[in-house]
C-alpha atoms as a PDB file:
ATOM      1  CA  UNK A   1       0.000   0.000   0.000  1.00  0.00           C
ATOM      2  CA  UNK A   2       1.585   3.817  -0.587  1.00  0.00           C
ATOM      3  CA  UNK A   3       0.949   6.687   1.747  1.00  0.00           C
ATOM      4  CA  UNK A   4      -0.948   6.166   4.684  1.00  0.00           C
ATOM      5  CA  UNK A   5      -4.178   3.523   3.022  1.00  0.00           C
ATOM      6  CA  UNK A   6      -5.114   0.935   4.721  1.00  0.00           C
ATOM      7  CA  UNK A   7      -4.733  -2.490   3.542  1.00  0.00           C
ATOM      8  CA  UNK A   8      -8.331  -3.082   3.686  1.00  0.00           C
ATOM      9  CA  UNK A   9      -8.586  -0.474   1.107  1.00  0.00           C
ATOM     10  CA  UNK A  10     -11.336  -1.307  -1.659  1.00  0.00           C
ATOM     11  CA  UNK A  11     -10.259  -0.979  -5.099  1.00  0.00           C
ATOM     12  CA  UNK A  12     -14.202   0.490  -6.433  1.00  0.00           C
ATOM     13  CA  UNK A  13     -12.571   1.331  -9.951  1.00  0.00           C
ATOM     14  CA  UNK A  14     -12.096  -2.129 -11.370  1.00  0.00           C
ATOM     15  CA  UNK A  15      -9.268  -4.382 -12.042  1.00  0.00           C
ATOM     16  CA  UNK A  16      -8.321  -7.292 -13.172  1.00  0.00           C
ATOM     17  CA  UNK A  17     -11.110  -9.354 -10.958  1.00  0.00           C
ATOM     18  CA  UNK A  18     -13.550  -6.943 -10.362  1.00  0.00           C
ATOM     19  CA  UNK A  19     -15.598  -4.374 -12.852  1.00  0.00           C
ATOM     20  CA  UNK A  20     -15.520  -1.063 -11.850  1.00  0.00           C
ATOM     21  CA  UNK A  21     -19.555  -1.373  -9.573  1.00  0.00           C
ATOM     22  CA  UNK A  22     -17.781  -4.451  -7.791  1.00  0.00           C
ATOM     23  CA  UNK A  23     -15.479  -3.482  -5.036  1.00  0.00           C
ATOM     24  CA  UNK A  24     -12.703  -5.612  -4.302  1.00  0.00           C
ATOM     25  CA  UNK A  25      -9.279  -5.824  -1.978  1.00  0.00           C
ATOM     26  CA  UNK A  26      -6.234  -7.355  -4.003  1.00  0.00           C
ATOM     27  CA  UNK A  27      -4.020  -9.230  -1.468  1.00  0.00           C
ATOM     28  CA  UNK A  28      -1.339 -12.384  -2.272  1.00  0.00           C
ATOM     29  CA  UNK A  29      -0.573 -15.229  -0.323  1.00  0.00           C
ATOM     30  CA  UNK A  30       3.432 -14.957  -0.353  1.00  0.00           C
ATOM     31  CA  UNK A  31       5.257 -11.711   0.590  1.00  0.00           C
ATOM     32  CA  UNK A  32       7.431 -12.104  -2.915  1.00  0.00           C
ATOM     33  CA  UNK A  33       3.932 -12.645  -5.467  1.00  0.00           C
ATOM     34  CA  UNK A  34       2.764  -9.521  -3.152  1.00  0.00           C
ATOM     35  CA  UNK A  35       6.300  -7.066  -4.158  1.00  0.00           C
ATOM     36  CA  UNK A  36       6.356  -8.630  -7.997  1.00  0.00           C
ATOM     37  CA  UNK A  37       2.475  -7.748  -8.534  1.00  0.00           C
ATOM     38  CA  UNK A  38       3.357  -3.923  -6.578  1.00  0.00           C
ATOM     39  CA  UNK A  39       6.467  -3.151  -8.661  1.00  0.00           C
ATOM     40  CA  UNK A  40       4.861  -4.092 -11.712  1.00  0.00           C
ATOM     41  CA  UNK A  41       2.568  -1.475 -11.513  1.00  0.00           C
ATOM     42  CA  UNK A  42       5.403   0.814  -9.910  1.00  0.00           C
ATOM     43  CA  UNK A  43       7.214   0.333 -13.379  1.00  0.00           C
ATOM     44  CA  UNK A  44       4.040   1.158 -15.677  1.00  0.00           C
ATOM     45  CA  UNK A  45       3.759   4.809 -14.167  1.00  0.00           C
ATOM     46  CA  UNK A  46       5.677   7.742 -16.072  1.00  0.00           C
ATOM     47  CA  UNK A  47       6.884   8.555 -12.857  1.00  0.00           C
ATOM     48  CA  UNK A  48       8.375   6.270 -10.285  1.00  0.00           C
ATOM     49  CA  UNK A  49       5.687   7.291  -6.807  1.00  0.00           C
ATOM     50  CA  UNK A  50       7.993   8.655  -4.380  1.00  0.00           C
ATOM     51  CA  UNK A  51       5.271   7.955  -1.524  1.00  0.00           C
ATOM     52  CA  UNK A  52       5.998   5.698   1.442  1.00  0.00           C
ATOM     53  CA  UNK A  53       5.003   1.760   0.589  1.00  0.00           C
ATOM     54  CA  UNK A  54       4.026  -0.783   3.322  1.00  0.00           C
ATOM     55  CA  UNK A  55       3.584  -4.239   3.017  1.00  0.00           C
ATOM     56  CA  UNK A  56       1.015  -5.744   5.537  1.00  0.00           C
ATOM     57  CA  UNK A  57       0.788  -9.465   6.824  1.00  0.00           C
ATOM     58  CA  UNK A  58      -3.123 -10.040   7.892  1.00  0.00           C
ATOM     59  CA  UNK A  59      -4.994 -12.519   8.541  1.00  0.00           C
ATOM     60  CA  UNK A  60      -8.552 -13.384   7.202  1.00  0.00           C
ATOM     61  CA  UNK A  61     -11.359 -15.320   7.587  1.00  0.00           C
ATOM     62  CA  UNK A  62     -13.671 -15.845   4.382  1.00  0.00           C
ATOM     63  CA  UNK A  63     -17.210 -17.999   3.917  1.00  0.00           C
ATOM     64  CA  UNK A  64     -16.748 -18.762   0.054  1.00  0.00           C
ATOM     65  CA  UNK A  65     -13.842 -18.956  -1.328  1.00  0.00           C
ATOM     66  CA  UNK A  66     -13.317 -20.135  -5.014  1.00  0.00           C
ATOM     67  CA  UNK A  67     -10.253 -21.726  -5.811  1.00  0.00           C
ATOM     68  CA  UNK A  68      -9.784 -20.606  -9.240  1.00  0.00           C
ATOM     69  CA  UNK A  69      -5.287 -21.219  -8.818  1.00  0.00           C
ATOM     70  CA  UNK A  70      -5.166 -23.679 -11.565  1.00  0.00           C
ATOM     71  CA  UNK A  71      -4.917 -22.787 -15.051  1.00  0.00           C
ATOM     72  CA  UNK A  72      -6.823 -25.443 -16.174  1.00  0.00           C
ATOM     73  CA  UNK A  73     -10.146 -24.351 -14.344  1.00  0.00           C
ATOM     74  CA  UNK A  74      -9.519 -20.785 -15.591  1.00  0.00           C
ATOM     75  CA  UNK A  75      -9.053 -21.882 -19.760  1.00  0.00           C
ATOM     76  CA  UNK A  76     -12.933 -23.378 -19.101  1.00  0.00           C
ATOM     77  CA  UNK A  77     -13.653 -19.635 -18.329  1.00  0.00           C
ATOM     78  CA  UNK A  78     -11.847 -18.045 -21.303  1.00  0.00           C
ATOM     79  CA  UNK A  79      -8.780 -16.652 -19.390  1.00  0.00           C
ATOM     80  CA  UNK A  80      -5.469 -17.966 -20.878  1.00  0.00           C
ATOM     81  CA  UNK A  81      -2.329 -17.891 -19.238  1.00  0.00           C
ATOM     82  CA  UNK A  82      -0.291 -16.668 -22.806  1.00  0.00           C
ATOM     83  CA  UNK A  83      -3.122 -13.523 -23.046  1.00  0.00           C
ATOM     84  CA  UNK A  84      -3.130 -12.708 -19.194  1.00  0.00           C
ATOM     85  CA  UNK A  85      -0.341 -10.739 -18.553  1.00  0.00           C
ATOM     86  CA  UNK A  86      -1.353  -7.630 -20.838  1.00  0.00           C
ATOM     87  CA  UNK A  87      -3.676  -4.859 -19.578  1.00  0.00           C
ATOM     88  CA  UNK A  88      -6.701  -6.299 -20.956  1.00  0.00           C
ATOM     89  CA  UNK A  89      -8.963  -7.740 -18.086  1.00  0.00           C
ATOM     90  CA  UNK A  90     -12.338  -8.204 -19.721  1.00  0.00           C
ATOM     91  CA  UNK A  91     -12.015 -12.064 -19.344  1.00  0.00           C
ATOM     92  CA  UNK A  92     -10.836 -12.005 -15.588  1.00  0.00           C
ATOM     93  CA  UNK A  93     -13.729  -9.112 -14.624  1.00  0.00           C
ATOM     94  CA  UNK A  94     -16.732 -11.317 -16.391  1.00  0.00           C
ATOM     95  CA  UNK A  95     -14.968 -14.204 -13.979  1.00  0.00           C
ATOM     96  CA  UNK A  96     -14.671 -12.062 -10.793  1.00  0.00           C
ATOM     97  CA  UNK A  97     -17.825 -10.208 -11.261  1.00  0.00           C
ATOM     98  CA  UNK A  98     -19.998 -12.962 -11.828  1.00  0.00           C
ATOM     99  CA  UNK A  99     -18.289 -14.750  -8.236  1.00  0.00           C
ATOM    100  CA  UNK A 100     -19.279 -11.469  -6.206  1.00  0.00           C
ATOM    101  CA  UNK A 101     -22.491 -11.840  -8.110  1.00  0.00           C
ATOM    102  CA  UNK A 102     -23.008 -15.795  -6.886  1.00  0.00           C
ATOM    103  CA  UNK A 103     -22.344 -14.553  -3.502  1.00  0.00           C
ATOM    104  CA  UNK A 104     -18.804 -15.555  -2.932  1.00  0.00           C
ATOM    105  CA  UNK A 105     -16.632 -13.694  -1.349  1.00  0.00           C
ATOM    106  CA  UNK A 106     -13.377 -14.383  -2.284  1.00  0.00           C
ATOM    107  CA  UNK A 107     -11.707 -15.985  -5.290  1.00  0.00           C
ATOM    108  CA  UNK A 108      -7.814 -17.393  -5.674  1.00  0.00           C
ATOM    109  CA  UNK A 109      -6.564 -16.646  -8.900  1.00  0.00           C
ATOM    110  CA  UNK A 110      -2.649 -17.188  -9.954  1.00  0.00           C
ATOM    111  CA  UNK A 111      -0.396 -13.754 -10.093  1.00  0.00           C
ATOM    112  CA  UNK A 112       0.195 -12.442 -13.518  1.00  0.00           C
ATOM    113  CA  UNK A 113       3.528 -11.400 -12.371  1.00  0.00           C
ATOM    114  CA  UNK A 114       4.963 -14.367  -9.876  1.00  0.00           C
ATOM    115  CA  UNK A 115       4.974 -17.596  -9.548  1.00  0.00           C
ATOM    116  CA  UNK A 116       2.446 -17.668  -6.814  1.00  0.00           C
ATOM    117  CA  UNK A 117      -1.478 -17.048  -6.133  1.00  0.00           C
ATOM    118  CA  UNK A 118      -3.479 -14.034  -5.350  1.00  0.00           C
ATOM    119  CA  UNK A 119      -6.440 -13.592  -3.104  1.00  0.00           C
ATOM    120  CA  UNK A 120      -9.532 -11.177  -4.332  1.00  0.00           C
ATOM    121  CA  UNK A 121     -11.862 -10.109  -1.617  1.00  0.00           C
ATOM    122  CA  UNK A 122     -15.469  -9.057  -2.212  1.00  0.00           C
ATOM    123  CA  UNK A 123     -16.414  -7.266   0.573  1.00  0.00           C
ATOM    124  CA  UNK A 124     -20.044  -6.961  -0.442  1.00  0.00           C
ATOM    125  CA  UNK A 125     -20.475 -10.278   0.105  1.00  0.00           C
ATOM    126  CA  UNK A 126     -18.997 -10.010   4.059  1.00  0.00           C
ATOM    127  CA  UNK A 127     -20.649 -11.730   6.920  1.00  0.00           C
ATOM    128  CA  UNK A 128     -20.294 -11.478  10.430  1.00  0.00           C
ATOM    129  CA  UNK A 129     -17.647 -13.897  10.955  1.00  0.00           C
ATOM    130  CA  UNK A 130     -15.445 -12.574   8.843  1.00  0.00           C
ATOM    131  CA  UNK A 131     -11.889 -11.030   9.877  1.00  0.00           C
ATOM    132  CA  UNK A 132      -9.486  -9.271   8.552  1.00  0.00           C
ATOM    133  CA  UNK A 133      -6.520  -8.261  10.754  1.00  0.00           C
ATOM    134  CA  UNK A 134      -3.581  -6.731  10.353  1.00  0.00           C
ATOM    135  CA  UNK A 135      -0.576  -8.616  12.084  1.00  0.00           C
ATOM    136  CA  UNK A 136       2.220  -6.991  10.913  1.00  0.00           C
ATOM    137  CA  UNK A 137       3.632  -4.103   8.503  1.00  0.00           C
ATOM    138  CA  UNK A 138       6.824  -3.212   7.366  1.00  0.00           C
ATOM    139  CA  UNK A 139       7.698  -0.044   4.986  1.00  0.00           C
ATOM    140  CA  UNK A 140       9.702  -1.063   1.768  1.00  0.00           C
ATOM    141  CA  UNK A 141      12.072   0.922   0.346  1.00  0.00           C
ATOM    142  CA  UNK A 142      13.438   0.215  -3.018  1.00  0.00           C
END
């Protein structure tokens, strides 16, 4: 995260996961698929962000999960692993929308930029068990 967000943060604009009218937090499962998928977007900007980046360790506790990892599930839903590193998410948002839609509220999906998976929250879909903690942070400077 840069500045002072928290790592609860919603992304409401849309990503790869989630169309813009479905919010959704972005975290990763491993500390190095979490700094490849930052400072690939980093690298993308004209400008190198000079603001102060954190990297958080939580903890959560989901209802639904879909376990989306393999690549094999994901060619059934038109999302190819040559065509998935580019900037075009249509694919991936028809996949993560329509899991938000279903009612699940979270979906593991491999990193486009590590070896390693991702975890997409849907925090629409929360329910009064869930958790999300923070258990550590640490500020990365690179």
């Amino acid at each position: 995260m840069f500045a002072d967000f928290p790592p609860e943060r919603e992304n409401r604009s849309g990503a790869r996961w989630n169309p813009p009218e479905t919010p959704a937090i972005y975290t990763s499962l491993g500390r190095e698929v979490a700094l490849a998928e930052a400072e690939y977007y980093i690298k993308i900007q004209p400008l190198r962000p000079s603001a102060q980046r954190r990297l958080y360790t939580v903890s959560v506790r989901l209802s639904s999960v879909l376990d989306f990892s393999e690549w094999e599930l994901l060619r059934k839903f038109g999302v190819e692993k040559d065509s998935f590193a580019p900037a075009d998410y249509t694919s991936c948002q028809k996949v993560g929308g329509a899991v938000e839609w279903l009612g699940h509220d979270g979906l593991l999906i491999p990193s486009a930029r590590a070896d390693g998976t991702n975890l997409v929250i849907f925090p629409n879909q929360r329910k009064p068990d869930h958790r999300f903690e923070v258990l550590r942070s640490e500020e990365i400077t690179t």
